[in-house]
Protein backbone atom coordinates (compact mmCIF):
# COMPACT_ATOMS: atom_id res chain seq x y z
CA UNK A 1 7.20 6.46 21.08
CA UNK A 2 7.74 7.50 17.58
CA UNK A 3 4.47 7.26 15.57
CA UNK A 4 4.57 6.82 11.87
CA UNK A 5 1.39 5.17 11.61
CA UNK A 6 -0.26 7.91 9.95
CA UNK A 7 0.25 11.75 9.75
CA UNK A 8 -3.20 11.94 10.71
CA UNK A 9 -1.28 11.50 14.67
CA UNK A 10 -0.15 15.05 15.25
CA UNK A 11 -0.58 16.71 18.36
CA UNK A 12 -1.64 20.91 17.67
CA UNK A 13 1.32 22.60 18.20
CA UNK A 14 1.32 25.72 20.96
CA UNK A 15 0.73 28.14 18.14
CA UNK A 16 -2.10 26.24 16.81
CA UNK A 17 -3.91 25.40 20.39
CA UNK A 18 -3.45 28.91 21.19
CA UNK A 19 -5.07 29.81 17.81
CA UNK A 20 -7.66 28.11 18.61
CA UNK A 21 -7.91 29.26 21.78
CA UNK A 22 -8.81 32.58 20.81
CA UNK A 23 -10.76 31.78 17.76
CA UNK A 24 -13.78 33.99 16.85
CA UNK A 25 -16.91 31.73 16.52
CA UNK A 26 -20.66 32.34 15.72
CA UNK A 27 -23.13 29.29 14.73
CA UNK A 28 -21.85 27.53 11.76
CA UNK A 29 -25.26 26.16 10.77
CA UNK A 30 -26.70 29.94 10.22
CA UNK A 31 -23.77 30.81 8.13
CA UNK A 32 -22.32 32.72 11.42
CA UNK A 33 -18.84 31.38 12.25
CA UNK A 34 -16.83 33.94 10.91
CA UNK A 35 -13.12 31.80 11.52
CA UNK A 36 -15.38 28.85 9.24
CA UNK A 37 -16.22 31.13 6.47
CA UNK A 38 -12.57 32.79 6.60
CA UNK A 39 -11.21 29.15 5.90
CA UNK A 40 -13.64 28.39 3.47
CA UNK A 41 -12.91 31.44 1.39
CA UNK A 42 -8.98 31.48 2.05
CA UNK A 43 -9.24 27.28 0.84
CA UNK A 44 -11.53 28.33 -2.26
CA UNK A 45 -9.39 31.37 -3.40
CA UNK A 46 -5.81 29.00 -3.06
CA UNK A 47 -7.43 27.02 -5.30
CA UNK A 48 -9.23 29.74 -7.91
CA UNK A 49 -12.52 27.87 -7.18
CA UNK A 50 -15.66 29.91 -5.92
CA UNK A 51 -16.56 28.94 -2.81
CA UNK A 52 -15.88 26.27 -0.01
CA UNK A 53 -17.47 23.88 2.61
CA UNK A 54 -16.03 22.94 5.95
CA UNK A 55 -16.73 19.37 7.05
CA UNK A 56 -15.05 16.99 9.86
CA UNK A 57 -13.36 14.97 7.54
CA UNK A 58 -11.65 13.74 4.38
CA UNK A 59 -14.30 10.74 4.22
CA UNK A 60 -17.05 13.47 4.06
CA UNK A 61 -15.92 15.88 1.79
CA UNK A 62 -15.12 13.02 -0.32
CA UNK A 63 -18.85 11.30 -0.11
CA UNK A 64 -20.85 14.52 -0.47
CA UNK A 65 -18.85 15.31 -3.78
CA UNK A 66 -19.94 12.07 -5.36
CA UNK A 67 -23.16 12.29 -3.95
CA UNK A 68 -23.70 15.83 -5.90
CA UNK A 69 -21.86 14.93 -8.81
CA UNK A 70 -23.95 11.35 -9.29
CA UNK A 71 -27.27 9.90 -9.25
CA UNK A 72 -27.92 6.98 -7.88
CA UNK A 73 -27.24 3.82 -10.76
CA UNK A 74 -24.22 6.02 -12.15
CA UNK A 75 -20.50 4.77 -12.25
CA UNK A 76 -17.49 6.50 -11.04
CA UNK A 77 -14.22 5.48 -12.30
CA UNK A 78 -11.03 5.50 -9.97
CA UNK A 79 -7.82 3.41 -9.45
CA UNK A 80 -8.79 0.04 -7.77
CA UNK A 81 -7.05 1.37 -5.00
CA UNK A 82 -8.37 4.56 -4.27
CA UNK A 83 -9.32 5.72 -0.87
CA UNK A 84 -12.98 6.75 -2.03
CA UNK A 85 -13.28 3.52 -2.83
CA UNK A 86 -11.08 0.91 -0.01
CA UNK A 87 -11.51 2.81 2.69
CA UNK A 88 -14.45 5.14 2.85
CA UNK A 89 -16.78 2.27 4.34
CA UNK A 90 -18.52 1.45 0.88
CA UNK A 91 -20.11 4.98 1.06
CA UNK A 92 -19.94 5.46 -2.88
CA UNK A 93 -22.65 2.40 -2.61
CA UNK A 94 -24.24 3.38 0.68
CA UNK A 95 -24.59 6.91 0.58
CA UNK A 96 -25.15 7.34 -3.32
CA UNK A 97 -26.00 4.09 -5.07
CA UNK A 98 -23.13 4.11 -7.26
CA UNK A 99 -21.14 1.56 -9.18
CA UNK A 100 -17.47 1.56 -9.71
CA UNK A 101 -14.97 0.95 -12.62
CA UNK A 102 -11.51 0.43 -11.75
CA UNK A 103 -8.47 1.54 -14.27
CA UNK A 104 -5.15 -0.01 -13.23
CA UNK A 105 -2.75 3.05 -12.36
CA UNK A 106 0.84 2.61 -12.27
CA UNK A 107 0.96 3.60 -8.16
CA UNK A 108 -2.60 4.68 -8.28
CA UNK A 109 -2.04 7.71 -11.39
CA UNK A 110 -4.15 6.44 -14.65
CA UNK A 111 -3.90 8.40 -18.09
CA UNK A 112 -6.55 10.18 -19.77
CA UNK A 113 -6.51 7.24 -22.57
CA UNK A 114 -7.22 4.56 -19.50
CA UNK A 115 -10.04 6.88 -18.86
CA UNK A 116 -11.28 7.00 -22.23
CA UNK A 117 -11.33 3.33 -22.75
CA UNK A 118 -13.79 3.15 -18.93
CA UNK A 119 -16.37 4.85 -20.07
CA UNK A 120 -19.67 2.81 -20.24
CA UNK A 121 -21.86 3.30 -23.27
CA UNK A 122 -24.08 5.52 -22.26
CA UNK A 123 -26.47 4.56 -24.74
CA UNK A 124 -26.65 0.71 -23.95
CA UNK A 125 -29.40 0.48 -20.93
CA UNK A 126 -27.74 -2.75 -19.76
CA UNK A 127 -24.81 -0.43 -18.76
CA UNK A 128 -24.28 2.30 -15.86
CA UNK A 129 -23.89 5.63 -16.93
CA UNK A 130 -20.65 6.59 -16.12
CA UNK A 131 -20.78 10.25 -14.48
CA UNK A 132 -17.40 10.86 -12.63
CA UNK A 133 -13.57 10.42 -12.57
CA UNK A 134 -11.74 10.23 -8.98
CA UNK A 135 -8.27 11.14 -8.91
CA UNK A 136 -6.39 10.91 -5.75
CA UNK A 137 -3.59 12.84 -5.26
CA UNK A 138 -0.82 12.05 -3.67
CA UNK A 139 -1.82 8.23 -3.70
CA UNK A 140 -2.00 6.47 -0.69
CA UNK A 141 -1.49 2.78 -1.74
CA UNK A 142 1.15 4.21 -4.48
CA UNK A 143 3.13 5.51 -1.66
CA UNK A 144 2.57 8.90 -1.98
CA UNK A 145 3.38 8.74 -5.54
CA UNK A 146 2.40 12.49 -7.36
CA UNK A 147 0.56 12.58 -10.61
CA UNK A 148 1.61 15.22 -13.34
CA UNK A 149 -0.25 17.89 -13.78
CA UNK A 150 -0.24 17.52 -17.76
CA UNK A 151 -1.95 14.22 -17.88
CA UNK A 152 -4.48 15.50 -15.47
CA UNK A 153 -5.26 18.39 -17.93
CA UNK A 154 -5.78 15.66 -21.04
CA UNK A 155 -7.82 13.70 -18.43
CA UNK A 156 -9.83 16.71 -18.14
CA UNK A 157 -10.35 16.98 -21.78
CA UNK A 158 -11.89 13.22 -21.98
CA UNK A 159 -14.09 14.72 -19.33
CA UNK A 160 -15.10 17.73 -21.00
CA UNK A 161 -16.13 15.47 -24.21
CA UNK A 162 -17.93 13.08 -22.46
CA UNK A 163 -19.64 15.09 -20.24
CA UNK A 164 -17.77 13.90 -16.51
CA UNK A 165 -17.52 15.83 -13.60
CA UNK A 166 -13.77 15.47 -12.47
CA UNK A 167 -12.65 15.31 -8.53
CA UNK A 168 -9.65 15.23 -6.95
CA UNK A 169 -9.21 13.24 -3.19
CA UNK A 170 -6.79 15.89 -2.42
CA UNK A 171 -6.19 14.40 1.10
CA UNK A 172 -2.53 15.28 0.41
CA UNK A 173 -2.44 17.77 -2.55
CA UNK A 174 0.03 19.95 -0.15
CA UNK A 175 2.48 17.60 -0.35
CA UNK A 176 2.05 16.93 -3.76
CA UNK A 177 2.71 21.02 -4.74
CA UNK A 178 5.63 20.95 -2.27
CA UNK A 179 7.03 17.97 -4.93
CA UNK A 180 6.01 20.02 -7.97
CA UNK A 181 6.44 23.60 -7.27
CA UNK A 182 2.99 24.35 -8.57
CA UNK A 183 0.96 26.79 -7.16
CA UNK A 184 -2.77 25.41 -5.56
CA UNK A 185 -4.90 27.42 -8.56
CA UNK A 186 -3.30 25.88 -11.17
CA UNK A 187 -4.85 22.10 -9.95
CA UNK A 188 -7.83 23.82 -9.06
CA UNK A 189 -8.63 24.90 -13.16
CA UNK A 190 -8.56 21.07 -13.85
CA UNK A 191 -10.54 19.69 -11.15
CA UNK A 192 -14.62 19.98 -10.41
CA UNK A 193 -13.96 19.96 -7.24
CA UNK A 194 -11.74 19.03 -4.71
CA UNK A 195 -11.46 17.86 -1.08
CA UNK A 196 -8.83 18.95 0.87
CA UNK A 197 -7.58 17.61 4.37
CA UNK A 198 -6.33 19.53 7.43
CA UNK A 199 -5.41 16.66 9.58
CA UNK A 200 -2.64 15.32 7.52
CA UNK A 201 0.69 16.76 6.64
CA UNK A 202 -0.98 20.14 7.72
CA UNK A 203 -1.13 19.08 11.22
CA UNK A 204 -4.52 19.93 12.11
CA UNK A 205 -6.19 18.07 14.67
CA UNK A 206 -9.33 17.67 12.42
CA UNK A 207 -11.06 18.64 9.47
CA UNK A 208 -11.61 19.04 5.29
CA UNK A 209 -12.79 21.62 2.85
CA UNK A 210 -14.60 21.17 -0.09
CA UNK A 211 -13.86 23.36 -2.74
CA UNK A 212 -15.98 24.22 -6.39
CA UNK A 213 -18.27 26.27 -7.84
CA UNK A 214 -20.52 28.21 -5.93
CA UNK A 215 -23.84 26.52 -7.25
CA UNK A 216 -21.63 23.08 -6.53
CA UNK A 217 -21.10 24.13 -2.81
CA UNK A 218 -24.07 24.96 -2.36
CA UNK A 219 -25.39 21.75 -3.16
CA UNK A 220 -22.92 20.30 -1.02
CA UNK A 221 -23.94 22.17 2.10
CA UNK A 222 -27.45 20.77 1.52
CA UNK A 223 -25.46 17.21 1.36
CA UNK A 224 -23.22 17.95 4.54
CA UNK A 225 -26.52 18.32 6.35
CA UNK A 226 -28.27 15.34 4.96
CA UNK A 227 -25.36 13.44 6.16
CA UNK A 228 -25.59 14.99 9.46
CA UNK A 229 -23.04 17.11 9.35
CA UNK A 230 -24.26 20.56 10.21
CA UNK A 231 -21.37 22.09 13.04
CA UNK A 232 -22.51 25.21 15.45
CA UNK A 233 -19.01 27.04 16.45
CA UNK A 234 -16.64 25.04 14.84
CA UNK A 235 -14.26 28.15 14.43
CA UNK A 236 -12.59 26.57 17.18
CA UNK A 237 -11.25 23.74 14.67
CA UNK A 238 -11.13 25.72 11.92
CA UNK A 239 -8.67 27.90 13.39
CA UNK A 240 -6.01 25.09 13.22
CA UNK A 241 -6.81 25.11 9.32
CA UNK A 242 -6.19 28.47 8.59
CA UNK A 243 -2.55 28.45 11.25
CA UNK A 244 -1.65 25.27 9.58
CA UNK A 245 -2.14 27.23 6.56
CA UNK A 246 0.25 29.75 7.36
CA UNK A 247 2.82 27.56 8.81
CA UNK A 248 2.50 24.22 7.64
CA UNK A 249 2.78 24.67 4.19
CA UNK A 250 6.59 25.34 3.48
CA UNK A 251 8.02 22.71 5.93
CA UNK A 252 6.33 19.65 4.15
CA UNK A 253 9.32 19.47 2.63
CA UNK A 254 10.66 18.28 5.88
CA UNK A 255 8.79 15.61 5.97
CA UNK A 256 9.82 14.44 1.98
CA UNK A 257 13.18 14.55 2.93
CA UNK A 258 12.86 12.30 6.06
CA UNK A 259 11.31 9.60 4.13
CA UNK A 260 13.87 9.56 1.88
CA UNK A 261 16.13 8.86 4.60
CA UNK A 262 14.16 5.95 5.46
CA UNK A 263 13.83 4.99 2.21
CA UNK A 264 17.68 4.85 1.96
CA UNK A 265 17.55 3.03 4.60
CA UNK A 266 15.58 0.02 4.20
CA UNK A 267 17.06 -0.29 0.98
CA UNK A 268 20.25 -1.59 2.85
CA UNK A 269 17.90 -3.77 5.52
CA UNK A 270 18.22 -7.51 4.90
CA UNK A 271 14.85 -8.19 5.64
CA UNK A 272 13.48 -5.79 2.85
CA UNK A 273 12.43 -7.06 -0.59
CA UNK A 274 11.49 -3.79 -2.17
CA UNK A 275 11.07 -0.21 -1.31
CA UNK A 276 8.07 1.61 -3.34
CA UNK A 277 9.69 4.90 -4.64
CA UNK A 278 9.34 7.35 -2.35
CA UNK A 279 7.68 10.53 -3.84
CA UNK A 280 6.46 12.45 -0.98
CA UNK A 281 5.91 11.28 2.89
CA UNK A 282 4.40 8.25 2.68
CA UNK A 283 6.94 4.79 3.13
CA UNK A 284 5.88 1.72 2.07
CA UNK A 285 8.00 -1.75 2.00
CA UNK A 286 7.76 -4.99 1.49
CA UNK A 287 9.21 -7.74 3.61
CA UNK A 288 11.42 -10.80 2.08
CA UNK A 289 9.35 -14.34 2.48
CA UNK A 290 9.80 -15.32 5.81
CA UNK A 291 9.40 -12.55 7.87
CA UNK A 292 6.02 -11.64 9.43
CA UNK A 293 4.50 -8.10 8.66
CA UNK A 294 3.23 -8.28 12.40
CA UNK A 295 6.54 -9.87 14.04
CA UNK A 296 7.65 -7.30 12.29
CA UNK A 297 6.03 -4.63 13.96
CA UNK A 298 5.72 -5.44 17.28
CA UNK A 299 9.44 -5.84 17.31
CA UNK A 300 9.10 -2.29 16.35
CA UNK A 301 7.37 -1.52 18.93
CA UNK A 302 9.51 -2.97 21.78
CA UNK A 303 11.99 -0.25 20.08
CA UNK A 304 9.65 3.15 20.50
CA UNK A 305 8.71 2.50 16.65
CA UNK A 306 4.91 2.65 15.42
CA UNK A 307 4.43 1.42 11.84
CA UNK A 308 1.65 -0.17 10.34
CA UNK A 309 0.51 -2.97 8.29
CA UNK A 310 -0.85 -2.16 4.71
CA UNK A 311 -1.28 -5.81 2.83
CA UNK A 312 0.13 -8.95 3.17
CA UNK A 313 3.78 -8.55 3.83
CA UNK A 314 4.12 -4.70 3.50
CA UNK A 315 4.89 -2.24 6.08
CA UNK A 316 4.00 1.51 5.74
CA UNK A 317 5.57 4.62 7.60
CA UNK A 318 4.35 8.38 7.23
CA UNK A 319 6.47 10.92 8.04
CA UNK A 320 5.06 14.17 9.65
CA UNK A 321 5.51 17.57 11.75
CA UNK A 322 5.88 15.47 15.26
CA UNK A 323 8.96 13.31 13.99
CA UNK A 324 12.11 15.47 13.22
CA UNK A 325 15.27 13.96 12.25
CA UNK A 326 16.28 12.86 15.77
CA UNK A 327 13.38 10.65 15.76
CA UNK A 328 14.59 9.65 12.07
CA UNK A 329 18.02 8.49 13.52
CA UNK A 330 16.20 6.32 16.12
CA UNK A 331 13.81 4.96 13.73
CA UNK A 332 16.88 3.91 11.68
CA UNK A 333 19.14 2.31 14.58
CA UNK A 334 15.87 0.33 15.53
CA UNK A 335 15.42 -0.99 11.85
CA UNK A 336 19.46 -2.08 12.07
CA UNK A 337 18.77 -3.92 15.52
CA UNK A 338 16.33 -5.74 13.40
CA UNK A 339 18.82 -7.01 11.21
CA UNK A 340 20.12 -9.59 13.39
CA UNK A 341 16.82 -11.07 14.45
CA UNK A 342 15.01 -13.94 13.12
CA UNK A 343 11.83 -12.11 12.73
């Protein structure tokens, strides 16, 4: 079975389980895992920030940055699509009592003038005061589309003047840089912090770091464990961060090139209406009226495909380290089988 569901389903490779394997670990809690505080410090210094925090997840790392950032009553501003916000189980709300204000992107990426123009009066009581910008990157619902660096910067200015904090859901920041050439630092001077997944396009089995300031992070630890997320030896996982940091890195640009493949492809598949452009790993198509997204997929299915639903009538595919271009081909000759059914 080919899975493009996600590129959250990679297996560890041998390297990494055997990395893991022999991991040094110490309690995590007491500030004694030294394989955590290596990938802390190698995440923190990639991106020129101070210090970082180790947490199980994207979600997390996420929620305990607005939770430091905010106060409960204040507004954050993101896309209207934005994972903090669709698919973080209403944990803005839950976890910090915050209110959101949506700017339309164009694929998720807003400009510092949208920003500008979302800002609540913070003198007007009848108004939230709006503390933080969100900035995903790449964007999920935009198909993996990758924002510029330059309008981030100006977006940062608007920040700086109006007294934001600025975070970046940097669930797949790696495979933005492998798009831009940039190196990590130079989107870690914009941001206030940033979370950073493992379990993506790195290929880690689980796992985010937060990165900031020192005063920040230490905050943030303080949140982690409020949110019950203190880990004893979890050098074990964070081993597979620091080898997918060594060898994971380079060969995202694999994975860009095999959805461009399929993006190729579909463009030629009569049951395809439109192809997002494809700016990184993540595939995302829409079928002609007619055709059932689910039909559509379990046909898939009966061919060794996994794909999954993402809206009514739109099919998404995420190419990562477990799918090489054999399993390409075969993704491809099941798609052209498709194009003689009545789906």
């Amino acid at each position: 079975m080919i899975d493009l569901r996600s590129d959250t389903v990679t297996k560890p490779t041998p390297g990494m389980r055997e990395a893991m394997a022999n991991a040094m670990v110490g309690d995590d809690v007491f500030g004694e895992d030294p394989t955590v505080i290596a990938l802390e410090e190698r995440m923190a210094a990639l991106f020129g920030h101070e210090a970082g925090l180790y947490c199980g997840s994207g979600t997390q790392t996420n929620q305990i940055a607005i939770n430091v950032h905010t106060r409960p009553g204040d507004e954050v501003i993101c896309d209207e699509g934005a994972h903090v916000y669709r698919y973080e189980g209403g944990g803005m709300m839950a976890n910090s009592g915050c209110s959101v204000k949506f700017v339309a992107g164009d694929r998720g990426r807003f400009t510092a003038a949208q920003v500008e123009g979302a800002i609540g009066n913070a003198a007007d009581v009848h108004q939230a005061r709006t503390r933080l910008v969100n900035i995903e990157n790449t964007v999920n619902r935009g198909g993996g589309a990758v924002w510029e660096l330059d309008e981030v910067e100006r977006i940062r200015e608007v920040c700086n003047d109006r007294g934001l904090a600025l975070h970046m859901d940097g669930a797949r920041i790696f495979n933005a840089l492998a798009v831009t050439g940039e190196v990590p630092a130079a989107w870690g001077a914009v941001f206030h912090s940033i979370s950073i997944c493992l379990s993506k396009g790195l290929g880690a089995p689980v796992g985010s770091v937060l990165t900031g300031q020192r005063d920040f992070i230490r905050e943030a630890r303080r949140v982690r464990k409020r949110f019950g997320g203190g880990m004893r030896q979890a050098g074990i996982i964070a081993a597979a961060g620091l080898y997918a940091l060594e060898h994971h890195v380079d060969r995202l640009q694999d994975d860009h090139a095999r959805a461009k493949r399929l993006e190729k492809a579909l463009l030629l598949m009569p049951f395809v209406d439109h192809v997002m452009p494809v700016g990184s790993n993540i595939v995302v198509f829409t079928l002609k009226t007619g055709y059932d997204a689910q039909q559509m997929l379990g046909a898939l299915r009966e061919r060794g495909v996994l794909a999954m639903q993402f809206g009514p009538g739109m099919v998404r595919m995420v190419t990562h380290l477990d799918v090489d271009d054999v399993g390409i081909t075969r993704v491809i000759a099941g798609l052209e089988e498709l194009s003689n059914l009545k789906v």
